[in-house]
C-alpha atoms as a PDB file:
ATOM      1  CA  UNK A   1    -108.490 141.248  71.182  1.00  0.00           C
ATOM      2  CA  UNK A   2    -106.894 144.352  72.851  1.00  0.00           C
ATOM      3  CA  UNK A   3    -103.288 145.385  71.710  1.00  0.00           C
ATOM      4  CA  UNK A   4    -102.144 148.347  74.079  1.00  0.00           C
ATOM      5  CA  UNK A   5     -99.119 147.666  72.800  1.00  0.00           C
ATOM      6  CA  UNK A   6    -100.072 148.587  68.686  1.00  0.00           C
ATOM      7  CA  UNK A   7    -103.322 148.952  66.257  1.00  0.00           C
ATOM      8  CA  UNK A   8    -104.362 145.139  65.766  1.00  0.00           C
ATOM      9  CA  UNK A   9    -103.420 145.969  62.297  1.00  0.00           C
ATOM     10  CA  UNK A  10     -99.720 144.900  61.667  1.00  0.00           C
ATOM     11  CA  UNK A  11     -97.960 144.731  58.480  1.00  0.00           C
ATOM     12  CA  UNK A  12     -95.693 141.860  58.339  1.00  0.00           C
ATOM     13  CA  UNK A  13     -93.440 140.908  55.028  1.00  0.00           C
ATOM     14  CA  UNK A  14     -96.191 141.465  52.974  1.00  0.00           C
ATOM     15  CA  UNK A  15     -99.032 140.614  54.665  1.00  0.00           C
ATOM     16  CA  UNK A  16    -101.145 142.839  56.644  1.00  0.00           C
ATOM     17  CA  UNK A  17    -103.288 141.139  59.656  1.00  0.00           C
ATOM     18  CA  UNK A  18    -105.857 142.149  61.152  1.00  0.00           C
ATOM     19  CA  UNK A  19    -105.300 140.462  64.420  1.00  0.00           C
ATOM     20  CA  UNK A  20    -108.671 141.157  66.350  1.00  0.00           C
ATOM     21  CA  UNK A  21    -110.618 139.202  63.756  1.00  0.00           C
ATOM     22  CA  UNK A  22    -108.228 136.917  61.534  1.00  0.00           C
ATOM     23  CA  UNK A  23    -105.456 134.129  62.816  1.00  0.00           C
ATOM     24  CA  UNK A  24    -102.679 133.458  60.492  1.00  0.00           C
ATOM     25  CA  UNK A  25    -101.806 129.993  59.668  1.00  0.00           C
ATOM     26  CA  UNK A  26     -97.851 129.437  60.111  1.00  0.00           C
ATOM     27  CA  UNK A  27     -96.081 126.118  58.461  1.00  0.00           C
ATOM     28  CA  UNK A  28     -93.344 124.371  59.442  1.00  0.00           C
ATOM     29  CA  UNK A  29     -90.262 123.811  56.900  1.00  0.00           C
ATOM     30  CA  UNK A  30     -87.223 122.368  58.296  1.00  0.00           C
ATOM     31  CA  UNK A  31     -83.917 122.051  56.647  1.00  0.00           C
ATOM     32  CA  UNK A  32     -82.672 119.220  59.232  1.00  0.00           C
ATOM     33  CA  UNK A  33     -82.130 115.563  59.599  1.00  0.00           C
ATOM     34  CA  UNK A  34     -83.522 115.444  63.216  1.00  0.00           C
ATOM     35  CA  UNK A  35     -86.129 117.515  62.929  1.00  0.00           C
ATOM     36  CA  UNK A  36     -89.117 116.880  65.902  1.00  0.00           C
ATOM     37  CA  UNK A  37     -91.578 115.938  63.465  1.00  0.00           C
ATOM     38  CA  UNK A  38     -90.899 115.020  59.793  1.00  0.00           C
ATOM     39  CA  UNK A  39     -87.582 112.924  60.510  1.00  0.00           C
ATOM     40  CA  UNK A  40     -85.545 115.036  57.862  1.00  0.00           C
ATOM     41  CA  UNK A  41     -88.215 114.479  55.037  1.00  0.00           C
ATOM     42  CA  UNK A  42     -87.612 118.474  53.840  1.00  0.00           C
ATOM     43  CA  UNK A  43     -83.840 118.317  54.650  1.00  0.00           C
ATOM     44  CA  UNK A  44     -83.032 118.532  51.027  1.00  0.00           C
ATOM     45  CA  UNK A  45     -82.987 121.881  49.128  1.00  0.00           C
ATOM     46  CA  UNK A  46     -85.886 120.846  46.604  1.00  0.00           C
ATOM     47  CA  UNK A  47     -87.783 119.324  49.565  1.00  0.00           C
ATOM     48  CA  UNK A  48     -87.899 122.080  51.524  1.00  0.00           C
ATOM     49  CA  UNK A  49     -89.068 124.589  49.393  1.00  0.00           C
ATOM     50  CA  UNK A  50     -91.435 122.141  47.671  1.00  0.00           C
ATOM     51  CA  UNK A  51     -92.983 121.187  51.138  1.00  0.00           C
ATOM     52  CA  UNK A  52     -93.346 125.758  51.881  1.00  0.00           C
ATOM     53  CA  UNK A  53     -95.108 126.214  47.853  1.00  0.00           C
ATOM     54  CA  UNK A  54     -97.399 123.326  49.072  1.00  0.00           C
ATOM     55  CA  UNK A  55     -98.510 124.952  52.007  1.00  0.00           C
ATOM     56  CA  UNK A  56     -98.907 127.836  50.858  1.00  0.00           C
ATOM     57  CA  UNK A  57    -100.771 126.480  47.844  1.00  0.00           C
ATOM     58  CA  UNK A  58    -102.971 125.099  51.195  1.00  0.00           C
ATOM     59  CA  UNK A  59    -103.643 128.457  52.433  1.00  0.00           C
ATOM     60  CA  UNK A  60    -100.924 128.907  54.855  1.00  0.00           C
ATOM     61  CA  UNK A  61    -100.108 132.881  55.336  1.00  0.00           C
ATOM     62  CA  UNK A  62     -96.446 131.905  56.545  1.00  0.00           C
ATOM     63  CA  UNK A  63     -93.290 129.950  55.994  1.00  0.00           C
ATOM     64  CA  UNK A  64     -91.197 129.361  58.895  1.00  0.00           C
ATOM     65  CA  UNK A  65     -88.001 128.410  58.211  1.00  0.00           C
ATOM     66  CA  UNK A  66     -85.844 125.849  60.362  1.00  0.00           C
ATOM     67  CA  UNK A  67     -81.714 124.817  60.414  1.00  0.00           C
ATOM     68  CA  UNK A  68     -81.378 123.887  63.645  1.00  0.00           C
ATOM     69  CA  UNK A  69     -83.969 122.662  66.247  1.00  0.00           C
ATOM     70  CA  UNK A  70     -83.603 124.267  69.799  1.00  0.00           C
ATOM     71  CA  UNK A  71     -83.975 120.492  71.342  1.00  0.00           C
ATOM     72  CA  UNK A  72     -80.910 118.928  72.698  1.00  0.00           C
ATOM     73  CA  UNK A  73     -78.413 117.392  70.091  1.00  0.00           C
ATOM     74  CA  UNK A  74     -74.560 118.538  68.932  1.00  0.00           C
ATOM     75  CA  UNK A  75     -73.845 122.141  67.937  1.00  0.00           C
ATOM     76  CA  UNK A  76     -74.641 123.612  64.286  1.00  0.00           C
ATOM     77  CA  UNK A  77     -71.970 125.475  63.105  1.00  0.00           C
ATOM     78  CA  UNK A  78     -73.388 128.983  62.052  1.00  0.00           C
ATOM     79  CA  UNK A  79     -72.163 128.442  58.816  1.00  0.00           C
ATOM     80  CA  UNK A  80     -73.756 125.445  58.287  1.00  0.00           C
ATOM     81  CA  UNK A  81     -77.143 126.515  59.557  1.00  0.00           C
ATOM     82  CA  UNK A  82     -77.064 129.784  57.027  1.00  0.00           C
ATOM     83  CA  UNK A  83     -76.094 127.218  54.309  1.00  0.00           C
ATOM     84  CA  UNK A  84     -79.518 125.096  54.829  1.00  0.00           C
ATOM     85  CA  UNK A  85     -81.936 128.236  55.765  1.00  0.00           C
ATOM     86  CA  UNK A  86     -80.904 131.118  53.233  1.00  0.00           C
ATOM     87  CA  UNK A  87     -81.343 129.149  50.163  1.00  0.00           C
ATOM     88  CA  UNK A  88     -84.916 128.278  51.006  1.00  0.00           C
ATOM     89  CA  UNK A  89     -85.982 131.654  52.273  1.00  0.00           C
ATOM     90  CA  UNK A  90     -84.220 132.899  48.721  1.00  0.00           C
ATOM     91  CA  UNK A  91     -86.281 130.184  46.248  1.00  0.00           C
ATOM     92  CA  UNK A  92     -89.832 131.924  48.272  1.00  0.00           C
ATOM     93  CA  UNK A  93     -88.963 135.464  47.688  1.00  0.00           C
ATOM     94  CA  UNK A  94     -92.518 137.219  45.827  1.00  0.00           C
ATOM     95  CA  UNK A  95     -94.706 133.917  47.350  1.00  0.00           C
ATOM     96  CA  UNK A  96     -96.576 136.382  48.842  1.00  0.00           C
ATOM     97  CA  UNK A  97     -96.302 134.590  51.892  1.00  0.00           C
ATOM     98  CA  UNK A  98     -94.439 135.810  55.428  1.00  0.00           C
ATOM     99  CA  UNK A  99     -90.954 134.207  55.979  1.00  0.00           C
ATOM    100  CA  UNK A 100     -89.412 133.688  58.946  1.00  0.00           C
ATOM    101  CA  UNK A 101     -86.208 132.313  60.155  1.00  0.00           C
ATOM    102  CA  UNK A 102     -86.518 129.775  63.158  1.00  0.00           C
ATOM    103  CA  UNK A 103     -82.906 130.459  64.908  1.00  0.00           C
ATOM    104  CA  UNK A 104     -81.037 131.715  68.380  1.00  0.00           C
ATOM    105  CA  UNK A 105     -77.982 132.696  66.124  1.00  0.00           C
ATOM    106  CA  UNK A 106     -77.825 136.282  65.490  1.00  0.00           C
ATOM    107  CA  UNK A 107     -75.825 135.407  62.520  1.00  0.00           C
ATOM    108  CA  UNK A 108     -77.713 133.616  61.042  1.00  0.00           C
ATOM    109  CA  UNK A 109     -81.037 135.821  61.720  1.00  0.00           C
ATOM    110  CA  UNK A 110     -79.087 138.443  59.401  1.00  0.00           C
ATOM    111  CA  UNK A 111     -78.063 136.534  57.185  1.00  0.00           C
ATOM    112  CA  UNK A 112     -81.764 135.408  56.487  1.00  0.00           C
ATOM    113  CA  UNK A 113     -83.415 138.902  56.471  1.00  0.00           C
ATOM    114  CA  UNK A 114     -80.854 139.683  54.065  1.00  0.00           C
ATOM    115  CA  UNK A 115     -82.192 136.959  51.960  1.00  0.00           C
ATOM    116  CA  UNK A 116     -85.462 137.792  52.262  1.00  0.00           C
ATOM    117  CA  UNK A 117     -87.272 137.017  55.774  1.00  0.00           C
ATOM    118  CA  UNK A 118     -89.565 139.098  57.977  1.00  0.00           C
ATOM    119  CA  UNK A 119     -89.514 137.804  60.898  1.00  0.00           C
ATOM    120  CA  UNK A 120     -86.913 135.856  63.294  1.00  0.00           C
ATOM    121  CA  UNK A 121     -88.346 133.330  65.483  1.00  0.00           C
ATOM    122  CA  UNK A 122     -86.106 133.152  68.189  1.00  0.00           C
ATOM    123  CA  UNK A 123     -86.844 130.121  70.735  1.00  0.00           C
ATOM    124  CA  UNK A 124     -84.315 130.785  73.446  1.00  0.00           C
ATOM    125  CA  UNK A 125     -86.423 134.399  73.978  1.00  0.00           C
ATOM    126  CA  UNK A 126     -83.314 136.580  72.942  1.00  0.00           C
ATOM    127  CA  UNK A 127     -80.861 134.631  75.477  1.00  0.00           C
ATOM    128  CA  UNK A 128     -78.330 136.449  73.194  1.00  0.00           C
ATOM    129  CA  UNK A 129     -79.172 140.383  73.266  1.00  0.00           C
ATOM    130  CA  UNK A 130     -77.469 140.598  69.941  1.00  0.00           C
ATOM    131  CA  UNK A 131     -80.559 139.180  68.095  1.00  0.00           C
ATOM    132  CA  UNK A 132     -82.626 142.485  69.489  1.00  0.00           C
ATOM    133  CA  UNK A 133     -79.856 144.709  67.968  1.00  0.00           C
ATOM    134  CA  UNK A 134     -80.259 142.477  64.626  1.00  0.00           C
ATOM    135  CA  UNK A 135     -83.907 143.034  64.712  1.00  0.00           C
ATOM    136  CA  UNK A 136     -83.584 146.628  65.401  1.00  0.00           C
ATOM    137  CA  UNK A 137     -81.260 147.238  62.705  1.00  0.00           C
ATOM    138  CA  UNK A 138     -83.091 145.826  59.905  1.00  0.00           C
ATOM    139  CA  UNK A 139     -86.633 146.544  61.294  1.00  0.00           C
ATOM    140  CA  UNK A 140     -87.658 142.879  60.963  1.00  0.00           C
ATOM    141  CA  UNK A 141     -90.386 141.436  63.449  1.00  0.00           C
ATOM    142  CA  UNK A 142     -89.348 139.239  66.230  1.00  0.00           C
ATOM    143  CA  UNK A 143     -90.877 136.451  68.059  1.00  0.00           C
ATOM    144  CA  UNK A 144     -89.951 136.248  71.685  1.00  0.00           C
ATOM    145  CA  UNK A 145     -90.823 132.917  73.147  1.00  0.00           C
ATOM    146  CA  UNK A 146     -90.300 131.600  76.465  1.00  0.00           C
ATOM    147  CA  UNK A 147     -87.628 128.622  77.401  1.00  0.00           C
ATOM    148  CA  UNK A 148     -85.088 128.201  79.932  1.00  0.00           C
ATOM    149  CA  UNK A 149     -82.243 126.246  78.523  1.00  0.00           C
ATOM    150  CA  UNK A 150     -79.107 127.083  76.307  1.00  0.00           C
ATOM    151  CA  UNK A 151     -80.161 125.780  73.081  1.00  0.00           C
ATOM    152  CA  UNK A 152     -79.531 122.551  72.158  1.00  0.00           C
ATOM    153  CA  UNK A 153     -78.727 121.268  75.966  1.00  0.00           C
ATOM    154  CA  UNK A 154     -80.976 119.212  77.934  1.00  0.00           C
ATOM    155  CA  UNK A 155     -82.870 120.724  81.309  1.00  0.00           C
ATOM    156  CA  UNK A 156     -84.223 117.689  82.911  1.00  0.00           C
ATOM    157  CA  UNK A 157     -87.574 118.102  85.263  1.00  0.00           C
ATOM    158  CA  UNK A 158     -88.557 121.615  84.586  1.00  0.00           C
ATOM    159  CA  UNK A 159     -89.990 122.914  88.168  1.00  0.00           C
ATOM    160  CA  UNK A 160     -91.985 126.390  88.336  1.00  0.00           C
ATOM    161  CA  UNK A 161     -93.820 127.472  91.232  1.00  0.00           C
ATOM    162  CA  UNK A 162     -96.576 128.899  89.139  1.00  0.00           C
ATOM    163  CA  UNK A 163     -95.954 128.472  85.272  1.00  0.00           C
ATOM    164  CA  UNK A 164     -97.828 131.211  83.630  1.00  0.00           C
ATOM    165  CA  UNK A 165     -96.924 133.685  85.841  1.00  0.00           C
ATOM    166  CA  UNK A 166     -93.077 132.804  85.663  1.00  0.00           C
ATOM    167  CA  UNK A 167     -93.899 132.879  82.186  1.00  0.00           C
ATOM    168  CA  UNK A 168     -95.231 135.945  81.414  1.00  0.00           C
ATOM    169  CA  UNK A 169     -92.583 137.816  83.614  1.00  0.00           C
ATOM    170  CA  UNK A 170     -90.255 136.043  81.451  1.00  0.00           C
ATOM    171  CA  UNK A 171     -92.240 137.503  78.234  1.00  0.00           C
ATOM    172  CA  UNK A 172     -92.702 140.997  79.732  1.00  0.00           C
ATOM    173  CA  UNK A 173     -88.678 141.100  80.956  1.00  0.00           C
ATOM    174  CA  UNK A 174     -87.500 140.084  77.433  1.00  0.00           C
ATOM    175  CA  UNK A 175     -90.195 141.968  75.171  1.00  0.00           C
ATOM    176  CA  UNK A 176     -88.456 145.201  77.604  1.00  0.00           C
ATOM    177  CA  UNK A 177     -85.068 143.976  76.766  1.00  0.00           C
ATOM    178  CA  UNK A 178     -85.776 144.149  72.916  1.00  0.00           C
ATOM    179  CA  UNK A 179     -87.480 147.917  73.286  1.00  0.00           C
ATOM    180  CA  UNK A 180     -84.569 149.045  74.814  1.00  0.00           C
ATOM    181  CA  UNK A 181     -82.506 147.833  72.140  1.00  0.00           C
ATOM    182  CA  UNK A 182     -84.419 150.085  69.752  1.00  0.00           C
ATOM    183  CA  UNK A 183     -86.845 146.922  68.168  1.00  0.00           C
ATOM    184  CA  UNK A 184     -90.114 148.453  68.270  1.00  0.00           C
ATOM    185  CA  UNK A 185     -93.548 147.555  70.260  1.00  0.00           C
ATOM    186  CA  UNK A 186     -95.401 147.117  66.667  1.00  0.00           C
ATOM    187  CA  UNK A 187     -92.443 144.470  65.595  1.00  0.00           C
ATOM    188  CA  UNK A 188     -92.819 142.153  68.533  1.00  0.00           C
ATOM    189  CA  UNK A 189     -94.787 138.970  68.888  1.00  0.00           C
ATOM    190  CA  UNK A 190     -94.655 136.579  72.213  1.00  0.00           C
ATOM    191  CA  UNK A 191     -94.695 132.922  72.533  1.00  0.00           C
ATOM    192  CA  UNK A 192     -95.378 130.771  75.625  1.00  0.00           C
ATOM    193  CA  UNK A 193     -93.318 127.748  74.390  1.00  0.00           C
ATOM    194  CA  UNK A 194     -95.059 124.779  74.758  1.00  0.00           C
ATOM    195  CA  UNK A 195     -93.076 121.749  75.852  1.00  0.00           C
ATOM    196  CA  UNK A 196     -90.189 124.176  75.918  1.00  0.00           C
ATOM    197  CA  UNK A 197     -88.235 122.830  79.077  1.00  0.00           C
ATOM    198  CA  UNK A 198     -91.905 122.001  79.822  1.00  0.00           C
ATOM    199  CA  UNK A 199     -93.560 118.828  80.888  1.00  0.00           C
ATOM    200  CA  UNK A 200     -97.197 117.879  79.652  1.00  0.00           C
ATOM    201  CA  UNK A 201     -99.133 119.411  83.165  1.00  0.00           C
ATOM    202  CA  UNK A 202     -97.165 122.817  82.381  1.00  0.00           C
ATOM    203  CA  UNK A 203     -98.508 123.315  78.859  1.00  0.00           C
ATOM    204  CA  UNK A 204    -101.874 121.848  79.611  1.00  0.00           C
ATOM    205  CA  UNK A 205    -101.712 124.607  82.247  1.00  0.00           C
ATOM    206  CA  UNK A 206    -100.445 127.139  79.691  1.00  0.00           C
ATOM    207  CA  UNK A 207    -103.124 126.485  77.725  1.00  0.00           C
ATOM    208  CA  UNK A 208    -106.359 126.430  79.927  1.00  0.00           C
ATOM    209  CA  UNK A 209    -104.574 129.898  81.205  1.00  0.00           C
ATOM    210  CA  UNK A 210    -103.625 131.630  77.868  1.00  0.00           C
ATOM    211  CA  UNK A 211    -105.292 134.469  78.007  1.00  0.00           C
ATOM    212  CA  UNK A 212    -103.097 135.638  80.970  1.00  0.00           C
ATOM    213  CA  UNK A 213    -100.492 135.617  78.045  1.00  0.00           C
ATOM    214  CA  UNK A 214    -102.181 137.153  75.512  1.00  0.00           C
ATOM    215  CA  UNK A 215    -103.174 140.094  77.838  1.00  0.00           C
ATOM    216  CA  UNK A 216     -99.256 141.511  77.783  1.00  0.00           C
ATOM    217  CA  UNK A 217    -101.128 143.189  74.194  1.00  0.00           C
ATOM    218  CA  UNK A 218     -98.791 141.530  71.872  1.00  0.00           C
ATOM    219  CA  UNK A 219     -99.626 139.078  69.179  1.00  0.00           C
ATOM    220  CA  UNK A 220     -99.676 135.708  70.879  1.00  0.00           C
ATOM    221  CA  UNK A 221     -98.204 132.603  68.853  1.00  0.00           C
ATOM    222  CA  UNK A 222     -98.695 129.190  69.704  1.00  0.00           C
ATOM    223  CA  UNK A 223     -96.544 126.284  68.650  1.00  0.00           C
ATOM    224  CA  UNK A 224     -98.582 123.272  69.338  1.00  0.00           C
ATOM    225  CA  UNK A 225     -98.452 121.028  66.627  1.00  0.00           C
ATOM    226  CA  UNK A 226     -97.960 117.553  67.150  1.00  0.00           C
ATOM    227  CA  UNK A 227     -95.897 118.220  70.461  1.00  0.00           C
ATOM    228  CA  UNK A 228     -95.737 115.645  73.349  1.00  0.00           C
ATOM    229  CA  UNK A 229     -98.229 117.392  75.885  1.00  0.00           C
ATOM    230  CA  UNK A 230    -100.815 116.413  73.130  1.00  0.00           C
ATOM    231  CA  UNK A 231     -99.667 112.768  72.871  1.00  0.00           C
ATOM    232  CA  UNK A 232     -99.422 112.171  75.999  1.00  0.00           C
ATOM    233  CA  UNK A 233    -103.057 113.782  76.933  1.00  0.00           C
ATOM    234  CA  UNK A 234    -104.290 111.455  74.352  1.00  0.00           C
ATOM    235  CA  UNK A 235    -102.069 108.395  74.568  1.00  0.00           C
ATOM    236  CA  UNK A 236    -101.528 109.137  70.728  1.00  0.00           C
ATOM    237  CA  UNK A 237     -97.862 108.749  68.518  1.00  0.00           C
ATOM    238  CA  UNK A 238     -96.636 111.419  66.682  1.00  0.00           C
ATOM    239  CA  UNK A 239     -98.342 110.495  63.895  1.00  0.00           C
ATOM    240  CA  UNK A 240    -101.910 110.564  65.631  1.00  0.00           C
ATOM    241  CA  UNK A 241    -101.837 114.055  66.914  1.00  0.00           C
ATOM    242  CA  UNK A 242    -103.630 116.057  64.313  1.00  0.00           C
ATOM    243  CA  UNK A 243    -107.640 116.033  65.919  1.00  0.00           C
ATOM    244  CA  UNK A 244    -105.489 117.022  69.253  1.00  0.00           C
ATOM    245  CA  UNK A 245    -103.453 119.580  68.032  1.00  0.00           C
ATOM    246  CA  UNK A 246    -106.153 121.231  66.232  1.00  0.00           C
ATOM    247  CA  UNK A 247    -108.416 121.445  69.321  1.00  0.00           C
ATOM    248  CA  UNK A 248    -105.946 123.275  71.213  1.00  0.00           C
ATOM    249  CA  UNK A 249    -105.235 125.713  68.552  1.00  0.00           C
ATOM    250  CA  UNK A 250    -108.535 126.559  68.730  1.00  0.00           C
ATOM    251  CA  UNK A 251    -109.135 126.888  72.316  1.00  0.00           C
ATOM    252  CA  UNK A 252    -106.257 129.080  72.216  1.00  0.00           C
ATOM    253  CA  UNK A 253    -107.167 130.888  69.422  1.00  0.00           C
ATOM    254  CA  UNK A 254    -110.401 131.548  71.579  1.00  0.00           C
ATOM    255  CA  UNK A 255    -108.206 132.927  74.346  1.00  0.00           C
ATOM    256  CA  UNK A 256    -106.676 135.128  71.793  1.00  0.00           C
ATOM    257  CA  UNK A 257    -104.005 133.762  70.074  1.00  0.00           C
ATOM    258  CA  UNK A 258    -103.376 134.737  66.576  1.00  0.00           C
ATOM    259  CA  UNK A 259    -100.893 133.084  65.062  1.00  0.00           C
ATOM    260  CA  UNK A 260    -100.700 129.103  65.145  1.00  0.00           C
ATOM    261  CA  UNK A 261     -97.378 127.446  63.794  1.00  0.00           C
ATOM    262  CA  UNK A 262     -98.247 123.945  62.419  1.00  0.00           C
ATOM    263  CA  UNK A 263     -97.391 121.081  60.588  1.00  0.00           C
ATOM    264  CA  UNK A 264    -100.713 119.928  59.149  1.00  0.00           C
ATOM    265  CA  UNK A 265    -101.638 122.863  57.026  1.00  0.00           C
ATOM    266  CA  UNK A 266    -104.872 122.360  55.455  1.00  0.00           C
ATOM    267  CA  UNK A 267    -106.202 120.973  58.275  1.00  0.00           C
ATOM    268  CA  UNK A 268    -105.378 124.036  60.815  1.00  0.00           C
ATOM    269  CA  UNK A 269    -106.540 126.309  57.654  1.00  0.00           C
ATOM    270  CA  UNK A 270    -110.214 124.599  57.720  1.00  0.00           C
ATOM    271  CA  UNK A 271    -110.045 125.146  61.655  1.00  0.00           C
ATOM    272  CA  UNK A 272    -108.890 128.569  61.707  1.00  0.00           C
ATOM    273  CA  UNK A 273    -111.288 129.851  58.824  1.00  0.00           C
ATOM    274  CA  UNK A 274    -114.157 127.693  60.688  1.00  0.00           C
ATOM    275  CA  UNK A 275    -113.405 129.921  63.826  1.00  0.00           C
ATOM    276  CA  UNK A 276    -113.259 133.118  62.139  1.00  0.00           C
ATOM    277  CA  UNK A 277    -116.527 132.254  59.987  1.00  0.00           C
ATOM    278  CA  UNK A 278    -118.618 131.069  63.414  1.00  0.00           C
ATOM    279  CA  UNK A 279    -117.345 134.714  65.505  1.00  0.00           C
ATOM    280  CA  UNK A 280    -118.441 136.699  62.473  1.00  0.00           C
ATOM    281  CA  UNK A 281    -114.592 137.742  61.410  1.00  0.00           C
ATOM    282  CA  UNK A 282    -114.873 136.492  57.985  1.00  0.00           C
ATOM    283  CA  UNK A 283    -118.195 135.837  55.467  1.00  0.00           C
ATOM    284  CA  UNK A 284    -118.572 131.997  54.634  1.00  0.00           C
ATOM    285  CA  UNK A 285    -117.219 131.178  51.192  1.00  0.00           C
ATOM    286  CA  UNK A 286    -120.547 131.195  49.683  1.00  0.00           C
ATOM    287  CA  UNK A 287    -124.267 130.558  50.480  1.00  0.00           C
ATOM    288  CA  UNK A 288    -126.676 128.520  48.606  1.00  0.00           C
ATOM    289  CA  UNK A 289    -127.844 126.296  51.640  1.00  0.00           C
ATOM    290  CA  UNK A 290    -131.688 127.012  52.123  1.00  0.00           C
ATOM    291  CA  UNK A 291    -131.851 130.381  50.660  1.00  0.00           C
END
């Protein structure tokens, strides 16, 4: 993979990745009741951080950490979000893993590096400028991912002439946006947003045409886990998703991508580690088979 934009080395927390031959395994933790996913199963304190040691235990390289989901429902008060993300990134402080805060709420994005995280996953692709000055001022990463609603509002019908190209010229206007505020090329990662005011044909499309993402030379993340496009190319429930999920990770990893957020960690690890082994990134675990 070709990064014009930085070495394909990049230090993160404390991780370093190489990026043109490894793909880091992100997990999902979320500290809320109506999360997409796990219903509110890690909204409690001890769940939460007991659900990020396990995954990590499971090989994942990074924690993302959620308080408030981007998908339509009533307002979080900013308070309330630091209240349910801080503590969590706090209790994984020296896991060795990378910790990132999922939030639009500059805030809140402070208030977690200051705890501990890396990185700020912000969904709404900097709608608020004031996240790029948080970023810039405490030399965290930042992932810049695209969507078109306000958080937590609905945007019925999404329409887009062409959707990767309206895409990427979001990506490329807001990755300039958080250079000029002084965050730096080698801190940025992009994000097409899968499902994010996107129906199934527009992240089916994003898919089969990631590489056209991937070639703005930034680490490309994909969130694809479990998400409706998959269901509803499979006619599979949440809970059914897994087999689908992992297949597009890797057909996006193929295009490039490099970072996968998921909620089935051992699984995607197995995947990811398969890929790497087969393109010669990585030696098998051992040999013994017909030697």
């Amino acid at each position: 993979m070709s990064l014009p934009h930085g070495a394909a080395v990049r230090r993160i927390g404390p991780r370093e990745f190489d990026f043109s031959r490894q793909v880091a395994v992100m997990a999902i933790v979320n500290r809320t009741p109506d999360s997409f996913y796990d219903r509110g199963r890690t909204d409690s304190l001890d769940a939460a951080v007991a659900a990020a040691e396990r995954a990590i235990g499971e090989g994942a390289d990074w924690i993302d950490v959620g308080g408030a989901k981007f998908a339509p429902g009533p307002e979080i008060p900013v308070a309330e979000e630091i209240d349910r993300v801080v503590p969590v990134i706090a209790a994984l402080t020296g896991s060795g893993a990378v910790i990132s805060v999922d939030t639009f709420q500059p805030d809140v994005a402070r208030a977690a590096i200051g705890a501990g995280a890396h990185v700020v996953n912000d969904t709404t692709g900097l709608q608020d400028p004031a996240m790029a000055d948080v970023v810039a001022e405490t030399g965290a990463t930042v992932i810049v991912t695209h969507s078109l609603a306000a958080p937590r509002t609905p945007y019925p019908s999404p329409r887009y002439a062409d959707v990767v190209d309206e895409v990427v010229a979001f990506l490329r206007e807001r990755v300039a946006l958080a250079e000029s505020r002084g965050v730096a090329s080698d801190r940025i990662v992009v994000d097409p947003g899968h499902d994010l005011n996107k129906h199934t044909l527009h992240s089916l499309e994003l898919t089969r045409r990631l590489r056209e993402v991937t070639a703005l030379g930034y680490p490309t993340l994909v969130a694809l886990s479990n998400k409706d496009f998959v269901g509803e190319s499979l006619g599979r429930p949440r809970e059914q998703r897994v087999e689908g999920s992992i297949a597009a990770a890797v057909y996006c990893v193929l295009q490039g991508a490099r970072i996968v957020r998921v909620h089935n960690v051992r699984e995607t690890v197995d995947a990811m580690r398969m890929v790497e082994a087969i393109e010669g990134w990585r030696e098998p675990a051992y040999l013994e088979h017909n030697r």
